[in-house]
C-alpha atoms as a PDB file:
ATOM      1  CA  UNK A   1     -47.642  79.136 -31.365  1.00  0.00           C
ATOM      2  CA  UNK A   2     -47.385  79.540 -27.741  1.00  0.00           C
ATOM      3  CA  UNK A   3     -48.036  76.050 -25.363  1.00  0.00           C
ATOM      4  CA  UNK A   4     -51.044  76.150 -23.231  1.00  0.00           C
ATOM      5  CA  UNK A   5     -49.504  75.924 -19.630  1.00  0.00           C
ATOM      6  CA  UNK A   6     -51.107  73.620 -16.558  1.00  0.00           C
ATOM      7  CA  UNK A   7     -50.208  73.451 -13.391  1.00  0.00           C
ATOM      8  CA  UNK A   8     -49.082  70.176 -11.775  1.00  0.00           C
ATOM      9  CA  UNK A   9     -48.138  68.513  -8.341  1.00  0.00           C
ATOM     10  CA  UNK A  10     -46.571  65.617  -7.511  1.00  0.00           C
ATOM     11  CA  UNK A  11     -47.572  64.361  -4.030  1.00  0.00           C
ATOM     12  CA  UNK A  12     -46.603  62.244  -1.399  1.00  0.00           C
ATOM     13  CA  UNK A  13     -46.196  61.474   2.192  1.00  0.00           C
ATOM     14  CA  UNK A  14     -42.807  60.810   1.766  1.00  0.00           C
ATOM     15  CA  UNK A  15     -40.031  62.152  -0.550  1.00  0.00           C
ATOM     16  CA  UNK A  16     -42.526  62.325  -3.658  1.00  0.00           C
ATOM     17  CA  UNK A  17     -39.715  61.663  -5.804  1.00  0.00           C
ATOM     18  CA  UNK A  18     -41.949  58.277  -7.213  1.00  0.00           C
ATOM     19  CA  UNK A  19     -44.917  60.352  -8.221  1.00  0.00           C
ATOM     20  CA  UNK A  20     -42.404  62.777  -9.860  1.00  0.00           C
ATOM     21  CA  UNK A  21     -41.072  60.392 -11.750  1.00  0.00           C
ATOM     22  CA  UNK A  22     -43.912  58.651 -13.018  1.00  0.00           C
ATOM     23  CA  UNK A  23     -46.151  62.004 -13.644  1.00  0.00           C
ATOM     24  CA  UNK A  24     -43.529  63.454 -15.474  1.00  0.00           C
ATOM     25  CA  UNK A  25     -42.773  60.296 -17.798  1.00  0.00           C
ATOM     26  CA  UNK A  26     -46.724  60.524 -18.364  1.00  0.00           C
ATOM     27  CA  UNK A  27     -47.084  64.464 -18.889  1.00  0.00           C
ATOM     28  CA  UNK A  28     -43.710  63.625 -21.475  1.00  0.00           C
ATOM     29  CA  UNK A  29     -46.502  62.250 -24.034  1.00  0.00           C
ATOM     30  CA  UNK A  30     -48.220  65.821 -24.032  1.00  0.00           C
ATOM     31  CA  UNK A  31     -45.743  67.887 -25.628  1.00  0.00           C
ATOM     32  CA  UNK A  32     -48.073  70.970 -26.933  1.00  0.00           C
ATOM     33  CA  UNK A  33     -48.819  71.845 -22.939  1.00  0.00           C
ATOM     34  CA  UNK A  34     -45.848  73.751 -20.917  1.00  0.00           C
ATOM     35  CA  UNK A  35     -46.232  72.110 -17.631  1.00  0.00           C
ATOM     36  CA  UNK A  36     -45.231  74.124 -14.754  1.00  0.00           C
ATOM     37  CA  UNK A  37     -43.900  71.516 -11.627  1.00  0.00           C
ATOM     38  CA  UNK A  38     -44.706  71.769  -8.060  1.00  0.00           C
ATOM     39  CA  UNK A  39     -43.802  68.691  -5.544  1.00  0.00           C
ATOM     40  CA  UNK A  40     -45.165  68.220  -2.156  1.00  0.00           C
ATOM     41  CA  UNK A  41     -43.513  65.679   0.005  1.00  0.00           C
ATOM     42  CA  UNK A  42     -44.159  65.165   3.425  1.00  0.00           C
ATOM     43  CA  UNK A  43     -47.807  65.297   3.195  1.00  0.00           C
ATOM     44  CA  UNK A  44     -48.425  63.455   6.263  1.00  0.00           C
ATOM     45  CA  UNK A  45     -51.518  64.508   8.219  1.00  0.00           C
ATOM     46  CA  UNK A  46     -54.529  65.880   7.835  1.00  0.00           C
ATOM     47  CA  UNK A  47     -53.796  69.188   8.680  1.00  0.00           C
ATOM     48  CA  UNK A  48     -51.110  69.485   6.120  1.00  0.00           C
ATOM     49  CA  UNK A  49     -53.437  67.541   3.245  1.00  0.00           C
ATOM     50  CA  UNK A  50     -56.089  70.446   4.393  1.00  0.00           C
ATOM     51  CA  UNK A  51     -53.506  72.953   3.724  1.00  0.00           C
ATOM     52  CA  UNK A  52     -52.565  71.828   0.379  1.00  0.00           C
ATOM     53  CA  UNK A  53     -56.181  71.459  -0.532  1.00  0.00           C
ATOM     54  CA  UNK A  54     -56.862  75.140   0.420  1.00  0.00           C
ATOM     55  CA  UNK A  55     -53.988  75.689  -1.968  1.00  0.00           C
ATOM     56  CA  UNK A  56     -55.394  74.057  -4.865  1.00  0.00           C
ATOM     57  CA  UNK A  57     -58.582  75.435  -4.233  1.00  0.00           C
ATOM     58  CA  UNK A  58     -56.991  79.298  -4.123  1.00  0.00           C
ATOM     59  CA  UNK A  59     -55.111  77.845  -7.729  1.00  0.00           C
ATOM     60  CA  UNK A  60     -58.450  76.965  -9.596  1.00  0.00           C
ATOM     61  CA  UNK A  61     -60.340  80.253  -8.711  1.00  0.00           C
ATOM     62  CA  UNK A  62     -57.242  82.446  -9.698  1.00  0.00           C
ATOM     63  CA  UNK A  63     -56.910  80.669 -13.293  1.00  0.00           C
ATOM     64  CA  UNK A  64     -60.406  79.116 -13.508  1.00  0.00           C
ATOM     65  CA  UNK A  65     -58.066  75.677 -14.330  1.00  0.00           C
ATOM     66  CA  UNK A  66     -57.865  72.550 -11.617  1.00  0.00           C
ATOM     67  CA  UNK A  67     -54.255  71.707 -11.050  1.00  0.00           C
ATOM     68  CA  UNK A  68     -53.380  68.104 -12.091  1.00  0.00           C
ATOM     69  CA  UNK A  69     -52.055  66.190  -9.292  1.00  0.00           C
ATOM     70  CA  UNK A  70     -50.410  63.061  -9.285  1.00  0.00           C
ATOM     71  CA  UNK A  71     -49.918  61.245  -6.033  1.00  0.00           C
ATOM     72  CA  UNK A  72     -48.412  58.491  -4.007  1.00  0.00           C
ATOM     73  CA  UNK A  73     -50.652  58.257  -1.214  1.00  0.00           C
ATOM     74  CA  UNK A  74     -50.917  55.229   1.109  1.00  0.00           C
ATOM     75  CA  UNK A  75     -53.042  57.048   3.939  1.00  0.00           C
ATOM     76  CA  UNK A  76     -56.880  56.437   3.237  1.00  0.00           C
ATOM     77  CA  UNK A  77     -58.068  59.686   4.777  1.00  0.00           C
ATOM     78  CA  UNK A  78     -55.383  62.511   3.140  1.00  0.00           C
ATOM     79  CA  UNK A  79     -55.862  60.355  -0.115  1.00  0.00           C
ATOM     80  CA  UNK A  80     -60.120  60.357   0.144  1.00  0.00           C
ATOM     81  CA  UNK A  81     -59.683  64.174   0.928  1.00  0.00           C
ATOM     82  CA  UNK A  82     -57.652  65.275  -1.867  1.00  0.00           C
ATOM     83  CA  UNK A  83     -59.228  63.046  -4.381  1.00  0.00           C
ATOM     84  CA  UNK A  84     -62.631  65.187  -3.212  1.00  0.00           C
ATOM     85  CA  UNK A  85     -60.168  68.788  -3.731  1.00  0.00           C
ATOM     86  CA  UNK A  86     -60.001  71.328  -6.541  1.00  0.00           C
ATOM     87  CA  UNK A  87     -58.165  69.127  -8.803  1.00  0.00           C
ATOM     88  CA  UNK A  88     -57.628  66.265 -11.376  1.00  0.00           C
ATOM     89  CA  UNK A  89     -56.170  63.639  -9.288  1.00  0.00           C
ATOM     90  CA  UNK A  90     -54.190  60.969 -10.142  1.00  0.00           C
ATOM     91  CA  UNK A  91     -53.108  58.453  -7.290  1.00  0.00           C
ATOM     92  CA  UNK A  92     -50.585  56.282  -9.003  1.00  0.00           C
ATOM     93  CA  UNK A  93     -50.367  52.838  -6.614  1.00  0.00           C
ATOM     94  CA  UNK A  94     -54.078  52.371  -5.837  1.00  0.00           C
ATOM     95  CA  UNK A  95     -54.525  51.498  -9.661  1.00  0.00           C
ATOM     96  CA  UNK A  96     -51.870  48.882  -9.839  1.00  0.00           C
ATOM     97  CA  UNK A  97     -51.024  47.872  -5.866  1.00  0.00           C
ATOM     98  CA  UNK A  98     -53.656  45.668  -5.169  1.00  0.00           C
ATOM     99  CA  UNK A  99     -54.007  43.966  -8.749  1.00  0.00           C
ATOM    100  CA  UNK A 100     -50.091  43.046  -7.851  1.00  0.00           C
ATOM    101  CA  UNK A 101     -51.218  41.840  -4.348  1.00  0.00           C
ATOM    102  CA  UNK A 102     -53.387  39.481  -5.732  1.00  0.00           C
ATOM    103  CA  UNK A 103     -51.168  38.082  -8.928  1.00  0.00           C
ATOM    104  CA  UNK A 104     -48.917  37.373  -6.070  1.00  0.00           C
ATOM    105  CA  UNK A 105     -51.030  36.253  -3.717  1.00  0.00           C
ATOM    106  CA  UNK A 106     -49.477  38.642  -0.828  1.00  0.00           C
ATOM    107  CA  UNK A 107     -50.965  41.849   1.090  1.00  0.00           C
ATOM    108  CA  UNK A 108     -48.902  45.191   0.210  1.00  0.00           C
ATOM    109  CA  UNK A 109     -47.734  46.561   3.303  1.00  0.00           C
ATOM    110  CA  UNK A 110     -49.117  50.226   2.687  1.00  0.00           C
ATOM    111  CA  UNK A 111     -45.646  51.529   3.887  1.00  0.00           C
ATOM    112  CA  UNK A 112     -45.369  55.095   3.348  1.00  0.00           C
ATOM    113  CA  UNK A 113     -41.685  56.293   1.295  1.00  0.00           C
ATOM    114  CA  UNK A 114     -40.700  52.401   0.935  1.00  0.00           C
ATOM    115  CA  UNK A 115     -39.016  52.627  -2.043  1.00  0.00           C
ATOM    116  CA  UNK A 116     -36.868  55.416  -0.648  1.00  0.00           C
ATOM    117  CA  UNK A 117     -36.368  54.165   2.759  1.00  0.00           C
ATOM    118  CA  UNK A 118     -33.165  52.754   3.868  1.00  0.00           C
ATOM    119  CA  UNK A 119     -34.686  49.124   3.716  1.00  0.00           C
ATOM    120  CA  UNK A 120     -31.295  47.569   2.617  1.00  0.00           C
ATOM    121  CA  UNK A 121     -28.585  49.158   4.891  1.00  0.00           C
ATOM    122  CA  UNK A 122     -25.471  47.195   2.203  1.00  0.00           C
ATOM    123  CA  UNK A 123     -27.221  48.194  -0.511  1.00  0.00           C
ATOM    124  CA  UNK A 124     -26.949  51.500   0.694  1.00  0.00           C
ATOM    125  CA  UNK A 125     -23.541  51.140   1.598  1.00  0.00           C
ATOM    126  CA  UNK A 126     -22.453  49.825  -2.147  1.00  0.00           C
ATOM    127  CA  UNK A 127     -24.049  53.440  -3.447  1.00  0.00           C
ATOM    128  CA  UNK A 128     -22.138  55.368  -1.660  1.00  0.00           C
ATOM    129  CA  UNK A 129     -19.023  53.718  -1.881  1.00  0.00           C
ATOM    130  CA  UNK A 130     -19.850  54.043  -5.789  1.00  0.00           C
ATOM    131  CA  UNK A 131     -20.214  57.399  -5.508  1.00  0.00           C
ATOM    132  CA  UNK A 132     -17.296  58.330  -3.752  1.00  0.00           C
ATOM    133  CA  UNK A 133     -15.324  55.635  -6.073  1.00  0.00           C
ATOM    134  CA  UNK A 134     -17.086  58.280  -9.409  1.00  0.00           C
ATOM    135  CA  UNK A 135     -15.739  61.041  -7.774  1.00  0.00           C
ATOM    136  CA  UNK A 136     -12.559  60.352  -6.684  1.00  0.00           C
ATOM    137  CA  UNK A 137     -11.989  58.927 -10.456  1.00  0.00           C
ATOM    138  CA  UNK A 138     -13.848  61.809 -12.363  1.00  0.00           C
ATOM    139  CA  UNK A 139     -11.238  63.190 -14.831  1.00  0.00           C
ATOM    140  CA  UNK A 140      -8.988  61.369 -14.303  1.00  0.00           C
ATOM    141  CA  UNK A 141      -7.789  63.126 -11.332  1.00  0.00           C
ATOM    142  CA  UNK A 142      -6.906  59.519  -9.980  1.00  0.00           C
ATOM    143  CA  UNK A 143      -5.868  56.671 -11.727  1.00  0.00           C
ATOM    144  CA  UNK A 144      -5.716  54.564  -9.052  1.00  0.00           C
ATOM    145  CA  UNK A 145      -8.110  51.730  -8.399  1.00  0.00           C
ATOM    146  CA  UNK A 146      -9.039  52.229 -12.011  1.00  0.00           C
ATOM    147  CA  UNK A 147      -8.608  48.385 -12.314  1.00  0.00           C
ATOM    148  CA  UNK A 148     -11.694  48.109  -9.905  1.00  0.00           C
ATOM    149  CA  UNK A 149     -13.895  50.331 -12.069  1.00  0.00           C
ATOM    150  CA  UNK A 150     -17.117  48.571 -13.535  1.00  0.00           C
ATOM    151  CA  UNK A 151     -17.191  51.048 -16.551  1.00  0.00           C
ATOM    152  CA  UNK A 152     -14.601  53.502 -17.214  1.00  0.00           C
ATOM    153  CA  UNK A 153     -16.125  56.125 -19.914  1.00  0.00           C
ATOM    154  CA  UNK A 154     -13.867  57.615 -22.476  1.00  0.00           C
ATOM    155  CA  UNK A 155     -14.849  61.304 -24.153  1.00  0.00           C
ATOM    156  CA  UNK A 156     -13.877  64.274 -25.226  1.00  0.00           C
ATOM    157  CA  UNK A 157     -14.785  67.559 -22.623  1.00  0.00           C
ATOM    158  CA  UNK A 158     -17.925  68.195 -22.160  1.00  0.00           C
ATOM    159  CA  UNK A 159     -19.360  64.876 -23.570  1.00  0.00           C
ATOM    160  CA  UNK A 160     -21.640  64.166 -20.521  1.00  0.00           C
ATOM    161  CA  UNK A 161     -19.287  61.960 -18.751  1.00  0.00           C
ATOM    162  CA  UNK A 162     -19.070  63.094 -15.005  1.00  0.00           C
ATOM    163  CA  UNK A 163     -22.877  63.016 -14.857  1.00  0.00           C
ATOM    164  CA  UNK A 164     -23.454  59.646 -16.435  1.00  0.00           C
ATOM    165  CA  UNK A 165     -20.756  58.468 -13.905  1.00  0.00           C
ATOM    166  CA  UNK A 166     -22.638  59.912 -11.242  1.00  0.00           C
ATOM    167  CA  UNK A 167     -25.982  58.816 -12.169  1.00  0.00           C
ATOM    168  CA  UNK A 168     -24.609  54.912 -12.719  1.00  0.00           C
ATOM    169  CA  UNK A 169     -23.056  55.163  -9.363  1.00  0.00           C
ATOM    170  CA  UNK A 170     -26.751  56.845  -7.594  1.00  0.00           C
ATOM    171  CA  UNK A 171     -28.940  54.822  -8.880  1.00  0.00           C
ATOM    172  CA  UNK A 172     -27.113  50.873 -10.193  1.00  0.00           C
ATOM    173  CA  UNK A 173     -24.710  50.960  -7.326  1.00  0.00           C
ATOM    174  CA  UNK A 174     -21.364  51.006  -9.941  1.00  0.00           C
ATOM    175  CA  UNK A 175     -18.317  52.325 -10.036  1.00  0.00           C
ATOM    176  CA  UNK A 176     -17.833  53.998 -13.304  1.00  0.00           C
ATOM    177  CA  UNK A 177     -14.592  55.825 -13.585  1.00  0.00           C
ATOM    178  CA  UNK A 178     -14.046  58.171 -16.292  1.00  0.00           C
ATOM    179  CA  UNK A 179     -11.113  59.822 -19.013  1.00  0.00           C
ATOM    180  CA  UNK A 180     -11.327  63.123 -21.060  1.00  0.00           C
ATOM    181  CA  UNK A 181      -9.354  62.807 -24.536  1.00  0.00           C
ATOM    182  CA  UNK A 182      -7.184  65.256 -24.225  1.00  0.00           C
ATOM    183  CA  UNK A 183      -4.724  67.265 -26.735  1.00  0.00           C
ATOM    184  CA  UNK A 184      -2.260  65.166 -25.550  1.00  0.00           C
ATOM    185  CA  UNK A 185      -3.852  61.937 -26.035  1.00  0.00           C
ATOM    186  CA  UNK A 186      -4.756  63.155 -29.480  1.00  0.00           C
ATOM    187  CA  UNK A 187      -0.695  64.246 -30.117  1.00  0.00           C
ATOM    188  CA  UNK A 188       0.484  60.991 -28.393  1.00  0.00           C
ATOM    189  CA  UNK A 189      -2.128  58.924 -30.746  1.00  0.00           C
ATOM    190  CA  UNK A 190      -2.885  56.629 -28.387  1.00  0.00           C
ATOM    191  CA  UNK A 191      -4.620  56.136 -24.902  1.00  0.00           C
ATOM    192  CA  UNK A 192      -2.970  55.698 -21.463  1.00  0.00           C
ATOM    193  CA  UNK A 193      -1.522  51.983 -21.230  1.00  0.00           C
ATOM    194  CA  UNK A 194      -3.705  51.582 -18.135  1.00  0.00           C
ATOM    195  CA  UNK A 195      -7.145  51.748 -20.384  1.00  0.00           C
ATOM    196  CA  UNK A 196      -5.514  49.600 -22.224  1.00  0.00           C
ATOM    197  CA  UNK A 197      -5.340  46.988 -19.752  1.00  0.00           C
ATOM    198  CA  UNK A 198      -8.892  47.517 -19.200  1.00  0.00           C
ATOM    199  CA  UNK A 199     -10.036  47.392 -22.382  1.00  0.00           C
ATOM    200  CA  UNK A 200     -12.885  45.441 -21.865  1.00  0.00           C
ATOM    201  CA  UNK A 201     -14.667  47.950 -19.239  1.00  0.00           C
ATOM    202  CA  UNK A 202     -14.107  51.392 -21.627  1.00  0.00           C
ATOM    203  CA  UNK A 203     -17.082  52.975 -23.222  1.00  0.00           C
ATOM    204  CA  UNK A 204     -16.675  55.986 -25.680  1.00  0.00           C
ATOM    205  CA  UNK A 205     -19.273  58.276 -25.230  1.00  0.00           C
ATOM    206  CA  UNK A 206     -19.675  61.037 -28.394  1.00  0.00           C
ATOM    207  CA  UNK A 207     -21.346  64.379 -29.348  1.00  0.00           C
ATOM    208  CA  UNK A 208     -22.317  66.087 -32.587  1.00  0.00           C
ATOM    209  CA  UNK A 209     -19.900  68.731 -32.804  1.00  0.00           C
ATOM    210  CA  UNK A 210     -22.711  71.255 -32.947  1.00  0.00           C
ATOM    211  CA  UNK A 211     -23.612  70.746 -29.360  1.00  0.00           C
ATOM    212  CA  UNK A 212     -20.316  70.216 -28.170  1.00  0.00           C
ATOM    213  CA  UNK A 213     -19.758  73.608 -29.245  1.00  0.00           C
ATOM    214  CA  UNK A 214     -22.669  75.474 -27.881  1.00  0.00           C
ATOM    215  CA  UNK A 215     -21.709  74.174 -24.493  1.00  0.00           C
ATOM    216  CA  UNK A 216     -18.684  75.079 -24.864  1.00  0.00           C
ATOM    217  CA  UNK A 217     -18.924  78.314 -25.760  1.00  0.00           C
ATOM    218  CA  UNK A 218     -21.008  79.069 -22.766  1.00  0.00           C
ATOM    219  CA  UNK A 219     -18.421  77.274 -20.266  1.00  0.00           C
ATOM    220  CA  UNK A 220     -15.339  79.671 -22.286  1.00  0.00           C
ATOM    221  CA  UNK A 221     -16.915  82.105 -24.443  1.00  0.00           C
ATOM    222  CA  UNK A 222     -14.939  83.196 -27.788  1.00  0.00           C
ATOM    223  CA  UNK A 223     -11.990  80.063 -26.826  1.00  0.00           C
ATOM    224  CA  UNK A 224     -10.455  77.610 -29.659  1.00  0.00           C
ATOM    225  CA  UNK A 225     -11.820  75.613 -26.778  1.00  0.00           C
ATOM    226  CA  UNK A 226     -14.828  75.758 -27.740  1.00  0.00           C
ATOM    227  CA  UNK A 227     -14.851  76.890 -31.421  1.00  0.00           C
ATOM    228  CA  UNK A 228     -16.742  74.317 -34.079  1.00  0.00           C
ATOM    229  CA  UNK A 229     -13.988  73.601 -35.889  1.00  0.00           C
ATOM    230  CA  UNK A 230     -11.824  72.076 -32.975  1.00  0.00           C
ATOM    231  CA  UNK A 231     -14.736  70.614 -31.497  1.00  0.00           C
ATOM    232  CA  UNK A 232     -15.022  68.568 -35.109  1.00  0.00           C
ATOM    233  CA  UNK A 233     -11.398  67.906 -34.791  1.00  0.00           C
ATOM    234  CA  UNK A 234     -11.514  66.525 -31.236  1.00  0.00           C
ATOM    235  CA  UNK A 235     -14.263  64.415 -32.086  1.00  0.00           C
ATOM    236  CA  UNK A 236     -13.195  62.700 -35.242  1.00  0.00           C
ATOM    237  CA  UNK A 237      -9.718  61.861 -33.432  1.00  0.00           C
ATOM    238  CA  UNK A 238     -12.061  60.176 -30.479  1.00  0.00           C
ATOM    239  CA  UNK A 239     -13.883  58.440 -32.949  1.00  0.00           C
ATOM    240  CA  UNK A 240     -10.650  56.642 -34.541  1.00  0.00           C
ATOM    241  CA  UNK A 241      -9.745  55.944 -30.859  1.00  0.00           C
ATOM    242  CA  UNK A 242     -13.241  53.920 -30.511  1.00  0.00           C
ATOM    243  CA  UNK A 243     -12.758  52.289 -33.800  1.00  0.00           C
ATOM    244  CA  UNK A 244      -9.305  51.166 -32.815  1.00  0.00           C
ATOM    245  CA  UNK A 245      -9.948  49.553 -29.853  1.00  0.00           C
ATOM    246  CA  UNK A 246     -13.494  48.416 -31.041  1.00  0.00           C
ATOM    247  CA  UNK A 247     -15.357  50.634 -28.244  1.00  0.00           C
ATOM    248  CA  UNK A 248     -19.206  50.454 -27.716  1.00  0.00           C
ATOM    249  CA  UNK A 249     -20.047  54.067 -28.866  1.00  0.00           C
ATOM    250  CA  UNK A 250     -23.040  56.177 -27.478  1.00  0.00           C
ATOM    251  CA  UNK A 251     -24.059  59.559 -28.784  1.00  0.00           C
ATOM    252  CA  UNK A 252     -24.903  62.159 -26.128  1.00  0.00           C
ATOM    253  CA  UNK A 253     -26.276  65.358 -28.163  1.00  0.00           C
ATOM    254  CA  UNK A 254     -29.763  64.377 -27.967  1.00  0.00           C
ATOM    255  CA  UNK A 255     -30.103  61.279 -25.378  1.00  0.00           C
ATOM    256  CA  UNK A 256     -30.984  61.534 -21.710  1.00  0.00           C
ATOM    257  CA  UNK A 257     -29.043  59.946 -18.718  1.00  0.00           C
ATOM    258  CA  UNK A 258     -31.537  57.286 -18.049  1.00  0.00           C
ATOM    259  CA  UNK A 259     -31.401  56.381 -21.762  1.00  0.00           C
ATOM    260  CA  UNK A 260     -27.616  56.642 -21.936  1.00  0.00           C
ATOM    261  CA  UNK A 261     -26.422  54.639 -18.878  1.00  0.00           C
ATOM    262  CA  UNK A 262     -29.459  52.056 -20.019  1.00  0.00           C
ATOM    263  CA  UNK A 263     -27.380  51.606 -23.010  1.00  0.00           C
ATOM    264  CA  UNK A 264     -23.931  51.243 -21.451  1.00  0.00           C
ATOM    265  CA  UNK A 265     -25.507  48.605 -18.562  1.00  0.00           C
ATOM    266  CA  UNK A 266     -26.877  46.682 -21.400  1.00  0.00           C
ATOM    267  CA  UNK A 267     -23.469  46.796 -23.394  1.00  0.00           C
ATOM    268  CA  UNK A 268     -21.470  46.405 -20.056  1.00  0.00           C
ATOM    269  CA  UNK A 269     -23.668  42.635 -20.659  1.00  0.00           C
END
């Protein structure tokens, strides 16, 4: 049965990246509807609001469907006038921002793209220098400084470790080096002495052979590489590995960044 599809755009005045975030973790609990994503940042006057209300208006007459939008909209007047467009229209802070004000007994500020803004200068310093710590030690193409990692992640190729890496440096500010079990690990039975010594930071991170296998295959089509049966093997000899050294052990076939590197802070604990 085909999905029904519905248009939807996440607003803001600033990056929009909040409304995207929370409209799409609501629109997640409507699963029969194929929802087709449009952001707007940067809709900071009137005359751009007007625009995108002209837009949404054009939208509605050609499918006969108002667009969903879901906004982050400090500015009275853009918010008043695209509440009153061609559209349903969510504005995510007004429900919650003043209800908070008052529990804490403080007036919001109304700041437009706060929450992306460089309001903490170190703060902003640590990601990056978490970032360029992920990258430097993705692979294991340097195994220096592994000692300062935070995490160091352990998995076969293609297990999902260079973007969980990434995504713990972005967005928790830590370095997270990371290892791919190799044939050689696998013929020398054992792990570099230097994990070793930093046993306590190493996280194995699996994969049902299935999937490890369809990526594979599209990465090096028709390889051992990437054939099931030495994707099964590679993975079982990983898994003794994590038993041996009595790893925390996530599965990545089905689970999403945010869930994974949830997981890992709360074992990292």
């Amino acid at each position: 049965m085909k999905k029904e599809n519905r248009l939807v755009y996440f607003v803001s005045e600033s990056t929009a990246i909040t409304a995207s975030s929370l409209g799409t973790s609501l629109l997640s609990q409507f699963p029969d509807i194929e929802f087709i994503h449009h952001r707007k940042p940067f809709i900071n006057t009137m005359k751009k609001a007007a625009a995108f209300a002209d837009e949404l208006l054009a939208e509605t007459l050609k499918s006969g469907i108002k667009p969903l939008v879901f906004a982050t909209m400090t500015d009275k007047e853009i918010n008043t006038l695209l509440a009153a467009s061609s559209c349903h229209y969510y504005e995510l802070f007004s429900r919650y921002i003043h209800e908070i004000g008052n529990d804490l007994g403080i007036k919001p500020t109304s700041i437009s793209g706060a929450s992306h803004g460089l309001i903490s200068p170190s703060s902003y310093d640590k990601r990056m220098e978490s970032i360029n710590y992920a990258l430097l030690h993705d692979d294991a193409m340097s195994m220096k400084n592994i000692n300062k990692a935070d995490v160091i992640l352990l998995g076969v190729s293609r297990s999902g470790k260079t973007p969980t890496c990434l995504y713990l440096a972005l967005q928790f500010g830590l370095r997270a080096a990371n290892y791919p079990l190799t044939e050689d690990d696998f013929l020398k039975d054992d792990i570099p002495d230097v994990l070793k010594e930093n046993r306590d930071k190493l996280i194995g991170l699996t994969i049902h052979p299935k999937r490890l296998a369809e990526i594979r295959e599209k990465r090096r089509a028709g390889s051992k590489y990437a054939s099931l049966a030495n994707c099964r093997i590679e993975i079982n000899h990983a898994l003794e590995f994590f038993n041996r050294y009595g790893l925390h052990v996530f599965d990545t076939s089905s689970s999403s960044i945010e869930e994974l590197s949830t997981l890992i802070i709360q074992a990292m604990r």
